[in-house]
N, C-alpha and C. Protein backbone atom coordinates (compact mmCIF):
# COMPACT_ATOMS: atom_id res chain seq x y z
N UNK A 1 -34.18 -99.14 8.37
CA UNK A 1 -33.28 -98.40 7.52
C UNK A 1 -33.93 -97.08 7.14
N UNK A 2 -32.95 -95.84 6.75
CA UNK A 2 -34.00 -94.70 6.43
C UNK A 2 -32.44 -93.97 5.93
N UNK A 3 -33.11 -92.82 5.04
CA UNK A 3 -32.61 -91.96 4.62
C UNK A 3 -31.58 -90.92 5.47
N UNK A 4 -30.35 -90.79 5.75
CA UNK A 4 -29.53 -89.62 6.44
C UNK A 4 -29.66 -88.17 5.60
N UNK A 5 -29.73 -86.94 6.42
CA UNK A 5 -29.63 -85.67 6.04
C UNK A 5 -28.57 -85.04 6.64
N UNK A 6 -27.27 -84.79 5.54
CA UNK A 6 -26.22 -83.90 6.04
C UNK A 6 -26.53 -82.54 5.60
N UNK A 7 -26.04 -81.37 6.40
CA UNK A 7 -26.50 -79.82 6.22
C UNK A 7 -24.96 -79.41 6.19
N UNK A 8 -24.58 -78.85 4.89
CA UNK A 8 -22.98 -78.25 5.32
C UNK A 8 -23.48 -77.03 4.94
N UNK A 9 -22.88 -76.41 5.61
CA UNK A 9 -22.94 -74.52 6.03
C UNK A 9 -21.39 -74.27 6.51
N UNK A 10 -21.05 -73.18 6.12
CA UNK A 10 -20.06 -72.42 6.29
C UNK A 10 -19.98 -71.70 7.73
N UNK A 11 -21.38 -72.09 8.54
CA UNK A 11 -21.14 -71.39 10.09
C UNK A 11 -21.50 -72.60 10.37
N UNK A 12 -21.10 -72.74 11.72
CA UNK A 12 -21.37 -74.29 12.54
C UNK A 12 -22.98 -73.78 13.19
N UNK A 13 -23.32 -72.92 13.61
CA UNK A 13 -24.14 -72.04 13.96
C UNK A 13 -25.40 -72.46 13.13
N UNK A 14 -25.30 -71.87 11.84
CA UNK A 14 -26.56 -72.15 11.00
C UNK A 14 -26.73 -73.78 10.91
N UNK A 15 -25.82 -74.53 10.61
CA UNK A 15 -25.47 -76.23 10.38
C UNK A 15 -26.63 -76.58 11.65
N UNK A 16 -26.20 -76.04 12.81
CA UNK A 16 -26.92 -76.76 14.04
C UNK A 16 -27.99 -76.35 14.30
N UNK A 17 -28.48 -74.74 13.51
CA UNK A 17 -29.40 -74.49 14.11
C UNK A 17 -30.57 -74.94 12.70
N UNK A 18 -30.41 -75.18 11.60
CA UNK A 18 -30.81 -75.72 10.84
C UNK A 18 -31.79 -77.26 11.25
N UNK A 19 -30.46 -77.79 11.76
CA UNK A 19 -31.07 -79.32 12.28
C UNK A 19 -32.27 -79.07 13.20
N UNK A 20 -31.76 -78.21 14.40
CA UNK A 20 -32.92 -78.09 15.01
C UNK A 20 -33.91 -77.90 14.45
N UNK A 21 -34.37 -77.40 13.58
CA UNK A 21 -35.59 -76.33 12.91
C UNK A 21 -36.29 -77.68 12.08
N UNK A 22 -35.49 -79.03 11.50
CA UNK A 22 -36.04 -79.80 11.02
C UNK A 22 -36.26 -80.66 11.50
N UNK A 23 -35.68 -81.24 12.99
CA UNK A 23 -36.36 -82.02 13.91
C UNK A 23 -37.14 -81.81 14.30
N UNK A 24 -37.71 -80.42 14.63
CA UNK A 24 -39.10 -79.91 14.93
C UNK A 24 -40.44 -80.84 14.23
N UNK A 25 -40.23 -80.49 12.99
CA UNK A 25 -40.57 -81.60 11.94
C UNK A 25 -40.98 -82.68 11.84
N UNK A 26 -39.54 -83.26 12.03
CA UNK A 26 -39.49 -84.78 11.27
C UNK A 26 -38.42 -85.44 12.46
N UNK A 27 -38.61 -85.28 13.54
CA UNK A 27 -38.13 -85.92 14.51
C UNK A 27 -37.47 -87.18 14.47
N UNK A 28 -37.67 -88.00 13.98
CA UNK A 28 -37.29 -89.59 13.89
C UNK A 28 -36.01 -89.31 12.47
N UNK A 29 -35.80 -88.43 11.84
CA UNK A 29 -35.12 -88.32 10.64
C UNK A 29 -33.55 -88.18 11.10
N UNK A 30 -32.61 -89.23 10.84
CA UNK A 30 -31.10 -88.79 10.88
C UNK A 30 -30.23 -87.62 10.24
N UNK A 31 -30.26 -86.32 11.13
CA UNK A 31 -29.99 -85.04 10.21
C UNK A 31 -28.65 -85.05 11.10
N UNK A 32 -27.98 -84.68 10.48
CA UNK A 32 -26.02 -84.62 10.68
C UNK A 32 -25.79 -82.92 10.40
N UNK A 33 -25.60 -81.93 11.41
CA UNK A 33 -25.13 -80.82 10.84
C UNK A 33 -23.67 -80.98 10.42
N UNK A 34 -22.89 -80.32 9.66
CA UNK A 34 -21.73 -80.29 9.41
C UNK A 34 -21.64 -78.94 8.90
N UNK A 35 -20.78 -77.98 9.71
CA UNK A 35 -20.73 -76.25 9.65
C UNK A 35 -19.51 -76.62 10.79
N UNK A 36 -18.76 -74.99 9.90
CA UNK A 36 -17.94 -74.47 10.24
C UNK A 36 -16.59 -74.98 10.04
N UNK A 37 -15.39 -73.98 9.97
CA UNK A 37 -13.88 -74.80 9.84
C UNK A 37 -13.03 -75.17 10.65
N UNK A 38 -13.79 -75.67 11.65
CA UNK A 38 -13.06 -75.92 12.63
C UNK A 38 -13.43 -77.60 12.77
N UNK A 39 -14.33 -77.54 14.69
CA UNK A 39 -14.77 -79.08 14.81
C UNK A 39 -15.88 -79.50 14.54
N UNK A 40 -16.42 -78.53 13.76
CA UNK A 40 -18.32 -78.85 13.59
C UNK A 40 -18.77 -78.31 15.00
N UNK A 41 -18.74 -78.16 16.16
CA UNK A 41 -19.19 -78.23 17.52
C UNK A 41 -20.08 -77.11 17.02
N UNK A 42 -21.33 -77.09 17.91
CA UNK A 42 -21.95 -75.77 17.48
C UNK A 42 -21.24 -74.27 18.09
N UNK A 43 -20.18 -74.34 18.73
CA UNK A 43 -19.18 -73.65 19.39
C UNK A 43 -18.55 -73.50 18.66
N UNK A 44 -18.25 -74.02 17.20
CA UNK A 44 -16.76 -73.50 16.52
C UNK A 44 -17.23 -72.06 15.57
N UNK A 45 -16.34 -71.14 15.83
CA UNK A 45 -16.78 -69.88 15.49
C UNK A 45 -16.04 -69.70 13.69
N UNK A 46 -15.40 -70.71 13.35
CA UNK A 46 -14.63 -70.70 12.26
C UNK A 46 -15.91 -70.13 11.05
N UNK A 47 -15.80 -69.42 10.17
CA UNK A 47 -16.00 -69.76 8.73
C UNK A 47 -15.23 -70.40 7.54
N UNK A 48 -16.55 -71.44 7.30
CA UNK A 48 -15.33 -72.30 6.17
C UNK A 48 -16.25 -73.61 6.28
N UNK A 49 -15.62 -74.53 5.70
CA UNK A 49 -15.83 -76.01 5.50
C UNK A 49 -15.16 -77.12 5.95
N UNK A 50 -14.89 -78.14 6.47
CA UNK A 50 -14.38 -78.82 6.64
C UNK A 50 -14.49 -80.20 6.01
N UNK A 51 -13.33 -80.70 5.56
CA UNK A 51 -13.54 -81.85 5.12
C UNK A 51 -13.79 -83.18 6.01
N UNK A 52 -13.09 -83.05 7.12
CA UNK A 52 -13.29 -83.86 8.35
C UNK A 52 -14.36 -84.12 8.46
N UNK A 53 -15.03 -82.60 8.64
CA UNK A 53 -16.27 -83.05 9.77
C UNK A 53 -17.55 -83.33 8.99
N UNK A 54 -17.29 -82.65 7.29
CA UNK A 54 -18.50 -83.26 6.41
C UNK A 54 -18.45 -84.98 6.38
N UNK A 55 -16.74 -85.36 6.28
CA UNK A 55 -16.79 -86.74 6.28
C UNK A 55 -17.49 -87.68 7.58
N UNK A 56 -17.34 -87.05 8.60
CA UNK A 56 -17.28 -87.33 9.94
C UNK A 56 -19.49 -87.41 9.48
N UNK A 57 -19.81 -86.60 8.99
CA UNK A 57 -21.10 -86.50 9.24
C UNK A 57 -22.05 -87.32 7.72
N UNK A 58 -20.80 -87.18 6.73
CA UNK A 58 -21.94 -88.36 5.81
C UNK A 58 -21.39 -90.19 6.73
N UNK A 59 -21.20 -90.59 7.61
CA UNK A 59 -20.77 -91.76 7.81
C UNK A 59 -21.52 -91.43 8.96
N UNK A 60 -22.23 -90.66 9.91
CA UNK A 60 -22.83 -90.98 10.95
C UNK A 60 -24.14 -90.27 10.55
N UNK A 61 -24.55 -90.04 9.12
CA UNK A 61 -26.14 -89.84 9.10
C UNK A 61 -26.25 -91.42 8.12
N UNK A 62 -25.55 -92.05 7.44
CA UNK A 62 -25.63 -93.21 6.62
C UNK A 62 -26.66 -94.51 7.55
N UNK A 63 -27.79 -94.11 7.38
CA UNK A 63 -28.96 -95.33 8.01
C UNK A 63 -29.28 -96.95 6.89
N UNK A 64 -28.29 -96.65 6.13
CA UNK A 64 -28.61 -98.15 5.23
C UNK A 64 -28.99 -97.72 3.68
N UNK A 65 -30.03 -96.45 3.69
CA UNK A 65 -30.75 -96.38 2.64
C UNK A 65 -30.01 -95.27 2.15
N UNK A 66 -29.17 -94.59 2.60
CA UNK A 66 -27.94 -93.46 1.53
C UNK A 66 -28.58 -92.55 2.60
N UNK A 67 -27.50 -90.99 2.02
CA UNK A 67 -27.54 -90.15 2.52
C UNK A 67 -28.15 -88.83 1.65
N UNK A 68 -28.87 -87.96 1.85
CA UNK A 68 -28.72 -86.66 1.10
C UNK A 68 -27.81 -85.39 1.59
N UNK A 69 -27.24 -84.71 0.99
CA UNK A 69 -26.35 -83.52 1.18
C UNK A 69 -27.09 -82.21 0.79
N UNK A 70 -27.15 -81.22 1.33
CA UNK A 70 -27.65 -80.40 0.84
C UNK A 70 -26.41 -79.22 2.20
N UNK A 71 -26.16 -78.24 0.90
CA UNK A 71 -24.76 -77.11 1.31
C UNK A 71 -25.86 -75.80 1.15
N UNK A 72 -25.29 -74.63 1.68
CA UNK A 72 -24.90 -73.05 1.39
C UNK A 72 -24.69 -72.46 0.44
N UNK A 73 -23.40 -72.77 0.06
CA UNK A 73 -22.52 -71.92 -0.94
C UNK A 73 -21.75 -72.71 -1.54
N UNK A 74 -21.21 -72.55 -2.58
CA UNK A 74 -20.41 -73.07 -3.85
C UNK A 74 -19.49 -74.11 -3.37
N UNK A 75 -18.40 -73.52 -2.05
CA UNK A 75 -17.21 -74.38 -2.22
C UNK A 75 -18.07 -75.30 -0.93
N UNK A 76 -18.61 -75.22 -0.37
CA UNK A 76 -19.71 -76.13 0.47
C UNK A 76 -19.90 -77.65 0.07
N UNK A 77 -20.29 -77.18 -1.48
CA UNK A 77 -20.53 -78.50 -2.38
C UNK A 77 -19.33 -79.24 -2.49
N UNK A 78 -18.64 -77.94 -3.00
CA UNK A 78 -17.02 -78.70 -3.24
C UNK A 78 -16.55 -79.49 -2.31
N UNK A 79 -16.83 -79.24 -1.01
CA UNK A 79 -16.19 -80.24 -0.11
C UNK A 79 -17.10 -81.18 0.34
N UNK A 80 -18.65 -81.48 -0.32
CA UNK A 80 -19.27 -82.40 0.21
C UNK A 80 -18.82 -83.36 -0.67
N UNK A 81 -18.61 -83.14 -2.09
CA UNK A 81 -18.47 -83.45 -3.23
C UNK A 81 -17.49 -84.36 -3.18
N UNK A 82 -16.13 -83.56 -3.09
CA UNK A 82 -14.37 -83.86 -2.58
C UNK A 82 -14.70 -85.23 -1.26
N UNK A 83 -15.61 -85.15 -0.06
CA UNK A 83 -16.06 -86.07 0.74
C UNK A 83 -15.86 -87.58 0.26
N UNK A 84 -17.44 -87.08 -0.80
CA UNK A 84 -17.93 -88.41 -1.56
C UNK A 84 -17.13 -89.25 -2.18
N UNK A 85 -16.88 -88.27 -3.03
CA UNK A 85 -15.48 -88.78 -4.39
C UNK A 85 -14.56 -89.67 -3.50
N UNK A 86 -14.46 -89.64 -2.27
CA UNK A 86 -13.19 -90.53 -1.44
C UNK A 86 -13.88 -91.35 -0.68
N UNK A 87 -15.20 -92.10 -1.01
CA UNK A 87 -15.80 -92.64 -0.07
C UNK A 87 -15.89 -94.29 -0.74
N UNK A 88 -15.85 -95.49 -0.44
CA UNK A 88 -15.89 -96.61 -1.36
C UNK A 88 -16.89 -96.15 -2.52
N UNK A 89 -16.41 -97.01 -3.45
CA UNK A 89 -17.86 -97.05 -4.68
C UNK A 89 -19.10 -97.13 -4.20
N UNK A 90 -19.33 -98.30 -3.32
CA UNK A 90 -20.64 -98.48 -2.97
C UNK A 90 -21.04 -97.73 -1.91
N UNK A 91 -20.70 -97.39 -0.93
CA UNK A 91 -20.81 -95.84 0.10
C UNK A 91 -20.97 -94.96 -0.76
N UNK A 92 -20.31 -94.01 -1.85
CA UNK A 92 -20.69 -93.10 -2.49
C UNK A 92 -21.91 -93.87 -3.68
N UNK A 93 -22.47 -94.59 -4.07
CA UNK A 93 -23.55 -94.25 -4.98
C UNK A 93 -24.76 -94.55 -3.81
N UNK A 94 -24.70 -94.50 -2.15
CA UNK A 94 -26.06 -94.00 -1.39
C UNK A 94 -25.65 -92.85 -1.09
N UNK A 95 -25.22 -91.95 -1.69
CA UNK A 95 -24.98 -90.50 -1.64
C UNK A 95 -24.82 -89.68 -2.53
N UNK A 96 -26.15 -88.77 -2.76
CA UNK A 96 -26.74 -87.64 -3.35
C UNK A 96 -26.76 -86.21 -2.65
N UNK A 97 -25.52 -85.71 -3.33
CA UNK A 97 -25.23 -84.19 -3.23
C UNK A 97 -26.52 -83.21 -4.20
N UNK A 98 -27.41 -82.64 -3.51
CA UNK A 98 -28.56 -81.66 -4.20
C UNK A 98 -28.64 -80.10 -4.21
N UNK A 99 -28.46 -79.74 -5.26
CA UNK A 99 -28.13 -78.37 -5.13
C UNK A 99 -29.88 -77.63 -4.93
N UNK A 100 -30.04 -77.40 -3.82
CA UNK A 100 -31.31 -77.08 -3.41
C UNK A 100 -31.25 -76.18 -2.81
N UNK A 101 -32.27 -74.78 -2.31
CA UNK A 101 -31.81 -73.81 -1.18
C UNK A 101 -31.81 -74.74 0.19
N UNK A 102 -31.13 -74.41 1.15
CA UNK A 102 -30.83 -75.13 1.93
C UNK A 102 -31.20 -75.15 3.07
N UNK A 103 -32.48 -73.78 3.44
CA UNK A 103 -33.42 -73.70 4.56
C UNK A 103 -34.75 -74.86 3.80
N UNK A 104 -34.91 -74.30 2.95
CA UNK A 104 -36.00 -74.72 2.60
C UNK A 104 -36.34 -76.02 1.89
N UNK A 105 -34.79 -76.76 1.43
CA UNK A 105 -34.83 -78.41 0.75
C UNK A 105 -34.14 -78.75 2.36
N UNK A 106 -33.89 -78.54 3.20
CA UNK A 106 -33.70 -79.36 4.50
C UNK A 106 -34.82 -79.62 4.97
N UNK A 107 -35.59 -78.82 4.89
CA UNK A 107 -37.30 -79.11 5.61
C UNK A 107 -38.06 -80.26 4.83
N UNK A 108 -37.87 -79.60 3.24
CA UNK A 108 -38.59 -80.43 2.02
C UNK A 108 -37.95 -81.91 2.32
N UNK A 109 -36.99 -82.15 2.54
CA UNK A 109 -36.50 -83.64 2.41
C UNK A 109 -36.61 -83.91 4.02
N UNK A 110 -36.63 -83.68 4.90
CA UNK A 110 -36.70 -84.22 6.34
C UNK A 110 -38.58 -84.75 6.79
N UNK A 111 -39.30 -83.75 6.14
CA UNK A 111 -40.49 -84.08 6.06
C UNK A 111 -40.90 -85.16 5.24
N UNK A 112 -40.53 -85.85 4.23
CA UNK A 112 -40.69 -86.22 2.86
C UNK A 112 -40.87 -87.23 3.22
């Protein structure tokens, strides 16, 4: 069992290239990008958030032991947030939304 790391970003771009930068890292760590308003793909050129694909990505970083969230920008949260809030009771309390900078608490928590 282990800890999941979702990355929501407003570019699918930074989301993916983020992950990369912390697998470098912490290789064995379940990191989920979730960027952009489209399909998440690192191809979707959208700016924005998606609720889909944040949902899509706290349920496929979830390793047993919860997930952490860490966003970009304001409404980022809002939709990791909006995610959670719709997730069972017990699915949402292994999930901790952290308002952290988000180059630098993706590394801090993937290493950790």
């Amino acid at each position: 069992m282990s800890v999941g790391i979702v990355l929501v970003s407003h570019s699918a771009l930074i989301a993916h290239g983020l992950v990369d930068l912390a697998r470098q890292m912490a290789p064995t760590v379940a990191l989920v990008p979730a960027g952009g308003s489209g399909d998440g793909t690192r191809d979707d050129a959208g700016i924005g958030t998606s609720f889909e694909v944040v949902s899509a990505a706290l349920a496929e970083a979830e390793g047993g032991d919860g997930v952490v969230v860490l966003a970009d920008l304001g409404s980022a949260y809002l939709t990791a947030e909006t995610a959670v809030d719709l997730l069972d009771e017990d699915a949402a309390a292994r999930v901790l939304v952290v308002r952290a900078p988000l180059v630098e608490g993706a590394v801090a928590a993937a290493v950790a």
